[in-house]
Protein backbone atom coordinates (compact mmCIF):
# COMPACT_ATOMS: atom_id res chain seq x y z
CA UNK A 1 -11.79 29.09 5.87
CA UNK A 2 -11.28 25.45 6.49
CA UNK A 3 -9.40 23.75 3.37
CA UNK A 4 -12.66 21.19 2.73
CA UNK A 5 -14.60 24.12 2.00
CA UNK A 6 -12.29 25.97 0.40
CA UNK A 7 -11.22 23.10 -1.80
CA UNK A 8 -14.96 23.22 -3.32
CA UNK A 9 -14.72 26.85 -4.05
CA UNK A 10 -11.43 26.39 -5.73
CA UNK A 11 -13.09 23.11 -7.80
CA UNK A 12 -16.29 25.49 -8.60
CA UNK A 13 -14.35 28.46 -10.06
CA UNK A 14 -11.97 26.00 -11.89
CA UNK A 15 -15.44 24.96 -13.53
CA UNK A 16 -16.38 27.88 -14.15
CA UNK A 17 -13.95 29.70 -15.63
CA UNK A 18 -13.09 26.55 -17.89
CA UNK A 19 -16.72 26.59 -19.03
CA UNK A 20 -16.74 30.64 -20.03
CA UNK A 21 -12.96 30.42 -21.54
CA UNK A 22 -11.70 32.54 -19.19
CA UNK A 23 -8.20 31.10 -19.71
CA UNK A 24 -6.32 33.93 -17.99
CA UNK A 25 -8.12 33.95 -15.16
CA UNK A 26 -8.51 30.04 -14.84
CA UNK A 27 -4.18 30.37 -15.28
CA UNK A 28 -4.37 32.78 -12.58
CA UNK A 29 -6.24 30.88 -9.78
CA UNK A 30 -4.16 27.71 -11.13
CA UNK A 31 -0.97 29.27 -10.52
CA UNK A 32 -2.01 30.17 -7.11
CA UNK A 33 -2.49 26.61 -5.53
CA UNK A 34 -0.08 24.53 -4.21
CA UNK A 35 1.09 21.24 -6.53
CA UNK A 36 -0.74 18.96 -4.13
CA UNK A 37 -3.84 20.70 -4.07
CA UNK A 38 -3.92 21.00 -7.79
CA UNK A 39 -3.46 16.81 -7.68
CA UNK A 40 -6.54 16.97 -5.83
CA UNK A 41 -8.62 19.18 -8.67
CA UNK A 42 -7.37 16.99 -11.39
CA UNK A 43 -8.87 13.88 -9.28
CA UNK A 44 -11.78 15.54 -8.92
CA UNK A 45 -12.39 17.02 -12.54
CA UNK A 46 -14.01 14.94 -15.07
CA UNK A 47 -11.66 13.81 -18.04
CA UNK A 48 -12.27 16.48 -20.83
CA UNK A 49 -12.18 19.26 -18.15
CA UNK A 50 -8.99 17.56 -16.37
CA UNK A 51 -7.12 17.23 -20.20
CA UNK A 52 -8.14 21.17 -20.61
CA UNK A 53 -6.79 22.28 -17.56
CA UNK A 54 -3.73 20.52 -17.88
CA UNK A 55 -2.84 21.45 -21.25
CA UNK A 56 -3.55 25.23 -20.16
CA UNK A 57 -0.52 24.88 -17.54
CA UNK A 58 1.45 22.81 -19.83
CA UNK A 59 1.30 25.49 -21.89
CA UNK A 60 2.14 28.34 -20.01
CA UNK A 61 3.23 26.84 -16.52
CA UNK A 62 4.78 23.16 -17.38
CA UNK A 63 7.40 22.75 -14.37
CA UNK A 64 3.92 23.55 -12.15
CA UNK A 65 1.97 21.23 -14.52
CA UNK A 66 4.26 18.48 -13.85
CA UNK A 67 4.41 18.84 -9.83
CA UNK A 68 1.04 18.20 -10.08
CA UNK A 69 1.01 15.13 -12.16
CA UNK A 70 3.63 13.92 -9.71
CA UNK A 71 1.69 14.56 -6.46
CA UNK A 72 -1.49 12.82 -8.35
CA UNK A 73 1.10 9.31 -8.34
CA UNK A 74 2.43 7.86 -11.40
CA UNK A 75 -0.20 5.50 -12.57
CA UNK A 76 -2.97 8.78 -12.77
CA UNK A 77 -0.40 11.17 -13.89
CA UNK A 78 0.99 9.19 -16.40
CA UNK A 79 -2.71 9.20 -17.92
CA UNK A 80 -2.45 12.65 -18.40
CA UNK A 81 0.23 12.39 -20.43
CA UNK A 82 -0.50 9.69 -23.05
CA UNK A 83 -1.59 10.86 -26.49
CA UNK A 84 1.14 13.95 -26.44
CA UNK A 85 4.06 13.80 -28.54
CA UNK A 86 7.56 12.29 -27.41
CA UNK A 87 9.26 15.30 -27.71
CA UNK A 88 6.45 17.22 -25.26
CA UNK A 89 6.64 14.09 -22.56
CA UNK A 90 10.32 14.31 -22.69
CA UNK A 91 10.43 17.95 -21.87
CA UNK A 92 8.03 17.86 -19.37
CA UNK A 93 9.52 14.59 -17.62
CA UNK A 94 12.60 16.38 -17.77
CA UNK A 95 10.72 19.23 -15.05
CA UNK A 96 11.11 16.44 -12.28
CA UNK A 97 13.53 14.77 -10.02
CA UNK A 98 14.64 11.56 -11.78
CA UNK A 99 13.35 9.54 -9.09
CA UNK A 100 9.80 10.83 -9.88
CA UNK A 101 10.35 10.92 -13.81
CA UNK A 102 11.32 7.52 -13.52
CA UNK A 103 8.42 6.40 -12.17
CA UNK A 104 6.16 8.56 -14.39
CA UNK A 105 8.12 6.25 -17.29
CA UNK A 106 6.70 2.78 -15.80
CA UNK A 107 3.33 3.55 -16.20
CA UNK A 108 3.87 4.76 -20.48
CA UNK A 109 3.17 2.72 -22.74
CA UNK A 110 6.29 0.69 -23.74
CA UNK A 111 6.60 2.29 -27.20
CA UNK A 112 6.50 5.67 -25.76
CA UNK A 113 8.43 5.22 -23.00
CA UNK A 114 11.30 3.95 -25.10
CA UNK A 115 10.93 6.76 -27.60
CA UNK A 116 11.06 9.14 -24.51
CA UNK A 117 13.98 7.56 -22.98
CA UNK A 118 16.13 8.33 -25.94
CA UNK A 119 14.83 11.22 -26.44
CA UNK A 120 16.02 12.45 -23.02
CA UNK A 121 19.08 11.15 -23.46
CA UNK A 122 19.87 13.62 -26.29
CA UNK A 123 18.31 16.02 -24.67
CA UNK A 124 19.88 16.51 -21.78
CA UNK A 125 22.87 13.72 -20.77
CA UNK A 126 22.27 14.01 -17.04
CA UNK A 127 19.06 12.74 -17.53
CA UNK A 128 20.85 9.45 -17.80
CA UNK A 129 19.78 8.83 -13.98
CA UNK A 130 16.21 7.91 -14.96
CA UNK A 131 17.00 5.37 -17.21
CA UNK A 132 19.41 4.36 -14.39
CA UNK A 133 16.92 3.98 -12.08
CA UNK A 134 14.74 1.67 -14.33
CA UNK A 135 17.24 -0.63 -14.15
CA UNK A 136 16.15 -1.68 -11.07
CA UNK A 137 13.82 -4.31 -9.53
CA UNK A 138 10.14 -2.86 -9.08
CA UNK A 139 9.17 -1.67 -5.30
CA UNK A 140 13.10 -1.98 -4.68
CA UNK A 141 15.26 1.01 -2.94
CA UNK A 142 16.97 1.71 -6.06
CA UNK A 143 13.76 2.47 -8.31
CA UNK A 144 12.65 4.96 -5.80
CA UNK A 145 15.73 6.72 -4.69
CA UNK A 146 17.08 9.89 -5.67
CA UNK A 147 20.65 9.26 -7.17
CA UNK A 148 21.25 13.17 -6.70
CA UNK A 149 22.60 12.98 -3.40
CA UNK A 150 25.04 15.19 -1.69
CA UNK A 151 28.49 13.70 0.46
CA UNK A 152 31.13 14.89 1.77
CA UNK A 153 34.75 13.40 1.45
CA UNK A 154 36.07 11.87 4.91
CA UNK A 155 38.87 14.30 4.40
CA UNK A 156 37.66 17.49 4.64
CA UNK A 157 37.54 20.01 7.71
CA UNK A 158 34.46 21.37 9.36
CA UNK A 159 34.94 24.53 7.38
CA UNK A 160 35.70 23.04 3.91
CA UNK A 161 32.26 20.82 4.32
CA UNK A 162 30.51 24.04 5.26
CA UNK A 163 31.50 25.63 1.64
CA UNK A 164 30.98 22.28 -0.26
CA UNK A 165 27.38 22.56 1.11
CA UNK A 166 27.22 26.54 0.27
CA UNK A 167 28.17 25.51 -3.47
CA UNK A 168 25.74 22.95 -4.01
CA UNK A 169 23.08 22.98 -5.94
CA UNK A 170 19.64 20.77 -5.81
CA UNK A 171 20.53 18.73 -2.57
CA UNK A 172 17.42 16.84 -1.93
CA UNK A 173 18.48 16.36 1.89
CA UNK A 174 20.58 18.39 4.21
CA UNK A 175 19.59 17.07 7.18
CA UNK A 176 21.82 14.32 6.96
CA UNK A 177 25.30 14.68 5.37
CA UNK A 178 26.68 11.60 4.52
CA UNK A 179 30.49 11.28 4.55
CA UNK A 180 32.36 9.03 1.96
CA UNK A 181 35.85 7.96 0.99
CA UNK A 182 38.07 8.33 -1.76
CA UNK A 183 36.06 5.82 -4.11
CA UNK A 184 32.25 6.92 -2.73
CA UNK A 185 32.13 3.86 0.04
CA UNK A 186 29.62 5.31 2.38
CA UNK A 187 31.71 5.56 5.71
CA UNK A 188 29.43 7.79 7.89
CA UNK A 189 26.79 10.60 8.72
CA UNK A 190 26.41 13.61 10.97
CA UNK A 191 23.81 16.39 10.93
CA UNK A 192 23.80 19.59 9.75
CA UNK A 193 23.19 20.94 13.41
CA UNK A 194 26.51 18.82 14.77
CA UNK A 195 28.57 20.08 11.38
CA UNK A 196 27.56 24.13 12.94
CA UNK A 197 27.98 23.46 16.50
CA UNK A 198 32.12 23.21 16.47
CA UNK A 199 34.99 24.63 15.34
CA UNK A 200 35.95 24.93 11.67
CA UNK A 201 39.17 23.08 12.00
CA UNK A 202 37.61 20.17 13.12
CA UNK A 203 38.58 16.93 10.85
CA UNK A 204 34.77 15.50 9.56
CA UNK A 205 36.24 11.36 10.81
CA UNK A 206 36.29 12.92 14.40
CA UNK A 207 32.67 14.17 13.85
CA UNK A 208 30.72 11.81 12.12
CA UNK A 209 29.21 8.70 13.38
CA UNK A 210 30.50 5.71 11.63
CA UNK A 211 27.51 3.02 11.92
CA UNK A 212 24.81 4.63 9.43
CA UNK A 213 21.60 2.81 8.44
CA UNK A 214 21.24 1.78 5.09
CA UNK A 215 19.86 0.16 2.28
CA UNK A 216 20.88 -1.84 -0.49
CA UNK A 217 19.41 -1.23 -4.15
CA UNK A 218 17.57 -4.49 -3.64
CA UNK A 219 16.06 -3.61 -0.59
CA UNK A 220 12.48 -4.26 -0.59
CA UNK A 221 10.78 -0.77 -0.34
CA UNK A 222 8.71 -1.70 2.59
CA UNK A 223 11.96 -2.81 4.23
CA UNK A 224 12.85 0.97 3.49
CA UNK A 225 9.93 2.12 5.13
CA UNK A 226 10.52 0.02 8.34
CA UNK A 227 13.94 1.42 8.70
CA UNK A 228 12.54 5.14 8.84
CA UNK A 229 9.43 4.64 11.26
CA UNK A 230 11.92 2.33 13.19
CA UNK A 231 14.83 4.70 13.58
CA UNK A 232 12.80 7.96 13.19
CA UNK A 233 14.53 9.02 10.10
CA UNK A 234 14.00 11.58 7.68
CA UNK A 235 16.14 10.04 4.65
CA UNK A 236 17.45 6.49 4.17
CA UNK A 237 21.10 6.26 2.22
CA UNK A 238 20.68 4.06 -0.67
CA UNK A 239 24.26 1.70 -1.21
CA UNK A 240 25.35 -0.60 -3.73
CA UNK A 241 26.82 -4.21 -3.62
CA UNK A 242 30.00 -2.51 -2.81
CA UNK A 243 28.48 -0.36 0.09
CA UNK A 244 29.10 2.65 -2.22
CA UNK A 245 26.76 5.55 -1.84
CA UNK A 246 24.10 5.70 -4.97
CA UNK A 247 21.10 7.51 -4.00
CA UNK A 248 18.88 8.66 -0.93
CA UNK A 249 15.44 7.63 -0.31
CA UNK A 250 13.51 10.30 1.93
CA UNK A 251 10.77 10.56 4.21
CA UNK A 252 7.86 11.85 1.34
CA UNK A 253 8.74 8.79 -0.89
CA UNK A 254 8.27 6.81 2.35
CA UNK A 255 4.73 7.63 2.80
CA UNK A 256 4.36 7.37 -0.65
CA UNK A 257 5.44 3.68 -0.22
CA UNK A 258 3.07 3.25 2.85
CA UNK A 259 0.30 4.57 1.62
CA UNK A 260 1.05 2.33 -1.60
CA UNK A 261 1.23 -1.06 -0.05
CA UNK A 262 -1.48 -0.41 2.48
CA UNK A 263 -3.69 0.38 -0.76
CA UNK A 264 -2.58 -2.60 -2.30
CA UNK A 265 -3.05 -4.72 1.04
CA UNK A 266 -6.72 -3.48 1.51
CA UNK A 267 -7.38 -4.42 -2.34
CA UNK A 268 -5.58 -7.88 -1.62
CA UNK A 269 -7.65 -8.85 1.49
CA UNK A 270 -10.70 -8.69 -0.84
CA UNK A 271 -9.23 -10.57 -3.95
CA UNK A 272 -8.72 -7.70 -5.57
CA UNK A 273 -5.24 -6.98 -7.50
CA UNK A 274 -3.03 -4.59 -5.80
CA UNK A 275 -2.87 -2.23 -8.99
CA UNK A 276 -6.69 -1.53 -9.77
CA UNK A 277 -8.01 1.95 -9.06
CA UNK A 278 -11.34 3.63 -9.55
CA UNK A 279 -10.14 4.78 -13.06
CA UNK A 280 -9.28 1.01 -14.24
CA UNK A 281 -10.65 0.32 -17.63
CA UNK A 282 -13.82 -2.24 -16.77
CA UNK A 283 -11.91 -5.12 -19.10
CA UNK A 284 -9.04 -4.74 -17.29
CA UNK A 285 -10.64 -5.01 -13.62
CA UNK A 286 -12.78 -7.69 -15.00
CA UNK A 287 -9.29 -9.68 -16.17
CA UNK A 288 -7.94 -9.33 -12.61
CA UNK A 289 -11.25 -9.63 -10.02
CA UNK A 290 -12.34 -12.77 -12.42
CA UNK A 291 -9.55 -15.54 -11.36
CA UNK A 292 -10.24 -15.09 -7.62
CA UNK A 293 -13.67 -15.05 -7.83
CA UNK A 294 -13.54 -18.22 -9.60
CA UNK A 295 -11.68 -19.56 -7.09
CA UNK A 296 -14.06 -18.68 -4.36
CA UNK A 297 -17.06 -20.29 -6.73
CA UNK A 298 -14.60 -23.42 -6.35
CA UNK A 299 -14.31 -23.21 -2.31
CA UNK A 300 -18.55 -22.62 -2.36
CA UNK A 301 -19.36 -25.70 -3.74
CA UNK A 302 -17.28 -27.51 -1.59
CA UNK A 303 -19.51 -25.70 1.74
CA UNK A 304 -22.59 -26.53 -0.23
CA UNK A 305 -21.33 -29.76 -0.35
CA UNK A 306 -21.28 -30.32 3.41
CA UNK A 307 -24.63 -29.19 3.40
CA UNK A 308 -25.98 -31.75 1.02
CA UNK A 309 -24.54 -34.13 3.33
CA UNK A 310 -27.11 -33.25 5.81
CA UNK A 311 -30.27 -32.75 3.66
CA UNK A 312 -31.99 -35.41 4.82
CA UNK A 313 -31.55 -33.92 8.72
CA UNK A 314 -32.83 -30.38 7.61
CA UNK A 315 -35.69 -32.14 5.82
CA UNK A 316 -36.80 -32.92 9.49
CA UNK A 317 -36.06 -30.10 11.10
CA UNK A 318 -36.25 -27.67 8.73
CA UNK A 319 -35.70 -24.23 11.25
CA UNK A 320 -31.98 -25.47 11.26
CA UNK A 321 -31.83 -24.03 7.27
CA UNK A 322 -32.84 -20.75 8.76
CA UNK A 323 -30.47 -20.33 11.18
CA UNK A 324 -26.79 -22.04 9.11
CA UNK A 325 -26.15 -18.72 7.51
CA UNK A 326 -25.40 -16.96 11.08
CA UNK A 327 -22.92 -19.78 12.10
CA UNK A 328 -21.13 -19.57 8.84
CA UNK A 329 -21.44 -15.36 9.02
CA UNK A 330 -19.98 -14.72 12.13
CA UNK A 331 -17.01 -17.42 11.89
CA UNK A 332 -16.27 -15.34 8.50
CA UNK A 333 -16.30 -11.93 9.93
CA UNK A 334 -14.41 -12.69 13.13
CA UNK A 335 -11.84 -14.44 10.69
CA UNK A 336 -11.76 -11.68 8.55
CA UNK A 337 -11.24 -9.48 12.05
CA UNK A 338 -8.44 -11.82 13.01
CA UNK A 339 -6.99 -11.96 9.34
CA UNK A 340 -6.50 -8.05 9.42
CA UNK A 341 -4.36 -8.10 12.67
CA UNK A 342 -1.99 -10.71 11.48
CA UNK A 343 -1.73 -9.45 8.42
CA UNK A 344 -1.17 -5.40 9.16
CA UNK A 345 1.28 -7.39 11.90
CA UNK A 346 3.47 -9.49 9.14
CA UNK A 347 3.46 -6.23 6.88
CA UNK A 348 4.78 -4.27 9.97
CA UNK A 349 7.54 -6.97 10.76
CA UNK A 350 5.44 -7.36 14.28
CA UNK A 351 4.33 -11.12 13.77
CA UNK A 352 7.00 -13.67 12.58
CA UNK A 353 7.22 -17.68 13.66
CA UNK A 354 8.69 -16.74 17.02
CA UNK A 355 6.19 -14.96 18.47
CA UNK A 356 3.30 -17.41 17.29
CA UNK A 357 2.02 -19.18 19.68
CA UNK A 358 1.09 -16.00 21.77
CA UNK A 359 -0.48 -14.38 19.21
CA UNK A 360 -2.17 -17.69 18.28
CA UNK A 361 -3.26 -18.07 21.90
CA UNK A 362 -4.75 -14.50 22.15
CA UNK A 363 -6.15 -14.77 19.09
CA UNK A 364 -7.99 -18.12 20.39
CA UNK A 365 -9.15 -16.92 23.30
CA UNK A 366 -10.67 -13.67 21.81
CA UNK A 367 -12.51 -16.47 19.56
CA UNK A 368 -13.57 -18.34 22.16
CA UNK A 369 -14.61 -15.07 24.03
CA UNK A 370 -16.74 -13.88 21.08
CA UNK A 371 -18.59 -17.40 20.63
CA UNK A 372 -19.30 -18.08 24.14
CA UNK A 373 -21.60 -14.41 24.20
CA UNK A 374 -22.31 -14.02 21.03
CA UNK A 375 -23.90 -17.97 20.77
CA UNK A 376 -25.93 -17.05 24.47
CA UNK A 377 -27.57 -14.25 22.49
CA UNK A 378 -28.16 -16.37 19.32
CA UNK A 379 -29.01 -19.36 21.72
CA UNK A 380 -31.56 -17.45 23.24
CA UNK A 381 -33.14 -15.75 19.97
CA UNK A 382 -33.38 -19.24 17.98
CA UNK A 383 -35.66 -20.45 21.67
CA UNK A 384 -37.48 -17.47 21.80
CA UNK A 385 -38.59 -17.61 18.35
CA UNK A 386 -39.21 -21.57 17.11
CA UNK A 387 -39.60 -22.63 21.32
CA UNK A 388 -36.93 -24.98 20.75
CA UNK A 389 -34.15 -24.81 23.58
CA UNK A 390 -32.21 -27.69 21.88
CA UNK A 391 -31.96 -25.99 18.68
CA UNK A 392 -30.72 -23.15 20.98
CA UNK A 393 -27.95 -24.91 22.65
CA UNK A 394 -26.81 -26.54 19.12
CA UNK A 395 -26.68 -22.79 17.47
CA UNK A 396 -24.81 -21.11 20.50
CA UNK A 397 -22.00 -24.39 20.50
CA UNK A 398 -21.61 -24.76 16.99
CA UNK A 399 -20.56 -20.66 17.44
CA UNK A 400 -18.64 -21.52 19.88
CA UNK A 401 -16.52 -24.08 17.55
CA UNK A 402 -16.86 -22.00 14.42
CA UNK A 403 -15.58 -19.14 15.87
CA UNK A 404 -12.39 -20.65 17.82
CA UNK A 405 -11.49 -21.84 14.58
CA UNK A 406 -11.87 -19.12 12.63
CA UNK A 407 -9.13 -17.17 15.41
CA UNK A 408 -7.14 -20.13 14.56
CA UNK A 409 -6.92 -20.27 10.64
CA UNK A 410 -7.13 -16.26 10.70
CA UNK A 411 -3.76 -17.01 12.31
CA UNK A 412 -2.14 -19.42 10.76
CA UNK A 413 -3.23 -19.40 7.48
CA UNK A 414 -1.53 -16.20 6.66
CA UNK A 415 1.38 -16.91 8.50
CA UNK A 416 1.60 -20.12 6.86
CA UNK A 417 1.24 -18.33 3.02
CA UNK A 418 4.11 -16.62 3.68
CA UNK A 419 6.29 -19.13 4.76
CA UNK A 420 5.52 -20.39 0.78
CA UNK A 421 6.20 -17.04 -0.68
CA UNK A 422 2.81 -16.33 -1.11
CA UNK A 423 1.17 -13.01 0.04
CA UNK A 424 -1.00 -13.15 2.64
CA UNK A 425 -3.41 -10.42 2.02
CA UNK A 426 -3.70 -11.59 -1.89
CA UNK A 427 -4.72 -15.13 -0.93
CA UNK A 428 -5.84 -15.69 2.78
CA UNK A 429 -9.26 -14.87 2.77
CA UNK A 430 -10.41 -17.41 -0.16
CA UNK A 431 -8.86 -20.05 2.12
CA UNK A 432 -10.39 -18.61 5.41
CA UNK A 433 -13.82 -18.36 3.90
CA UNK A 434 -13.99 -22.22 3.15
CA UNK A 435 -12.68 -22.70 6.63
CA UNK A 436 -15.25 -21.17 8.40
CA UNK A 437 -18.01 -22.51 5.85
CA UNK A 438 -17.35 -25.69 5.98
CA UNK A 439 -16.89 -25.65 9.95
CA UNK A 440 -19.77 -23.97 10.37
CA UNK A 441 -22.30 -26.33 8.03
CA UNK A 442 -20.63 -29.08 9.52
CA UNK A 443 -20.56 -28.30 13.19
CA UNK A 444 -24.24 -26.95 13.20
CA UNK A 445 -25.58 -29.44 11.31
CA UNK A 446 -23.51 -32.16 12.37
CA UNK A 447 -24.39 -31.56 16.02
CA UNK A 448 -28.15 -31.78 15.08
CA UNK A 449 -27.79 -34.85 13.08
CA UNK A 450 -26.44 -36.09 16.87
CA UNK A 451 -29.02 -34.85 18.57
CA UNK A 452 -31.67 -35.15 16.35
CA UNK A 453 -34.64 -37.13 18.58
CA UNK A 454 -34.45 -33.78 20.73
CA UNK A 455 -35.20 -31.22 18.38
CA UNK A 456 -38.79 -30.24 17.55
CA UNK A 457 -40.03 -31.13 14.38
């Protein structure tokens, strides 16, 4: 059965049996799925059934429970958790990696969160790592590592490395073993295939390879998730100041991060904060979408003020008011075209200063391209219907213009935002908009004002 269709049967009896009260057999089916697919019913119950069904494997099935409020991400699971006692959060947080705890623990309430913190602290000591974690920056290496990672000492034979990594317990990654010295400096790697394929005598410094890829615990976590689509890798060995081995970041966090910041670019492109999802009180997403739509009130009035410039124009020919929305439209979608190339290429460390100019040439070129076709059509529509060929030629131009310059600030506007710290995807389209508003109203109506005595009136 394909899993769309079996997803809805799954969703259906989940309904059902919360409906009748058939609690064992709703436990049953529950118990059956696998943590991600149970993240997907939770998304897809509504609130009071998604509270029921969670407190019934809380209840009998909490480490489950809690796999599932991981895979659903921390700012939705951490919703399901709100409203329960201290004591109950702490216990269930302590069901997860401390990577994912951790996480879980940003998106409390502050007053809970602390009460939980000490709680686990008492609780069980080891659980120390979370609050660890915390420590550092947000969307850094260190907050989403796992500090439970295994090494070996530099020391050891083939053989003795073998039964260090028989007696271990919990290791979140084996296909990398990552050799350290005496005080933890992280001095190497080798496989797990390599560490089987030779004899047992054989000292670990002749086997390992000494240049390993890292990160520092201020890494920036997309910088993380370059290094692993760059290099192919499957885990990322998180290092201190002191190039000391802390904590591993591996390939499901990753996509966890990519998926994250492409979310939060897509949101950003449209003015909308990074952070806002479908289940965002309306107050809250009201707070956050109302600055930058203020902003882009601001940037209107300054295109309506070209136009006013040029009332007295459209007055006389009033056929050019009909057609100044087109020139403005298409320079703002084939900006916002341009805009998402640059900025998916500055996210994936493909555009930077040096490379510039060509992408600022082929990004002209594909404007000019675009205009030169796109202003013959719209040349030939605005003749055919007001049997004007001037007002024609004026439409298809101004296109032309409009549309080379929208390439152009597509371009460089982000590329210039980020140069000032600012990010691209949050704040280039207000800018880009105005751009191609203002060019537009004023190379349209400009170009008419021009060549006024040969337009029909």
């Amino acid at each position: 059965m394909p899993a769309p269709r079996r997803s809805e049967l799954v969703l259906d009896s989940v309904r059902r049996l919360l409906r009748i009260g058939a609690s064992t057999n709703l436990l049953n089916l529950l118990q059956k799925q696998h943590p991600a697919d149970l993240a997907q019913i939770f998304g897809a119950l509504l609130d009071a059934e998604r509270a029921a069904v969670f407190s019934l494997l809380v209840e009998r099935q909490p480490r489950l429970a809690m796999e599932a409020v991981s895979e659903m991400g921390p700012e939705s699971g951490a919703v399901l958790l709100v409203g329960r006692p201290a004591d109950q959060v702490a216990t269930l947080l302590e069901e997860l990696p401390s990577d994912d705890a951790a996480a879980l623990l940003d998106y409390l309430p502050d007053e809970l969160s602390a009460e939980v913190l000490e709680l686990m602290r008492q609780h069980a000591p080891g659980q120390q790592q979370v609050e660890s974690l915390l420590e550092y920056g947000e969307q850094t290496a260190g907050r989403i590592m796992n500090p439970s990672v295994f090494a070996l000492s530099e020391d050891l034979t083939v053989a003795e490395s073998i039964s260090a990594l028989q007696s271990a317990r919990d290791v979140e990654m084996v296909f990398y073993l990552y050799v350290v010295d005496a005080r933890r400096h992280l001095v190497g790697v080798t496989s797990l295939r390599r560490l089987l394929l030779v004899g047992p005598e054989t000292p670990l410094k002749r086997l390992m390879t000494p240049d390993v890829i890292s990160a520092r615990v201020d890494t920036d976590q997309e910088e993380v998730a370059r290094l692993v689509a760059s290099y192919n890798l499957l885990a990322v060995p998180v290092v201190d100041e002191e190039n000391k081995l802390v904590g591993v970041v591996t390939v499901d966090d990753v996509i966890d991060v990519i998926k994250d910041e492409a979310t939060e670019d897509l949101l950003r492109l449209a003015g909308v904060s990074g952070d806002e999802r479908i289940a965002t009180p309306p107050g809250e997403a009201l707070r956050k979408r109302l600055p930058w739509l203020g902003v882009n009130l601001v940037t209107a009035f300054v295109a309506a003020s070209v136009v006013a410039l040029f009332e007295s124009t459209i007055e006389q020919v009033t056929a050019l008011a009909v057609f100044m929305p087109i020139v403005a439209g298409m320079g703002g979608n084939a900006a916002t075209q341009t805009l998402t190339v640059v900025v998916r290429g500055l996210a994936l460390g493909e555009l930077s200063w040096a490379n510039t100019r060509k992408a600022l040439l082929k990004e002209s070129l594909i404007g000019v391209g675009n205009g030169a076709v796109l202003g013959v059509i719209a040349a030939g529509v605005a003749w055919a219907t007001k049997g004007d060929p001037m007002l024609g030629v004026l439409l298809g131009v101004a296109m032309v213009c409009n549309m080379a310059v929208a390439a152009t600030a597509g371009t460089l506007v982000p590329l210039g935002l980020k140069a000032l710290r600012v990010d691209p995807a949050l704040a280039s389209s207000v800018f880009i908009t105005t751009f191609t508003d203002v060019v537009g109203f004023a190379s349209f109506l400009g170009l008419a004002t021009v060549f006024l005595k040969f337009l029909a009136r």
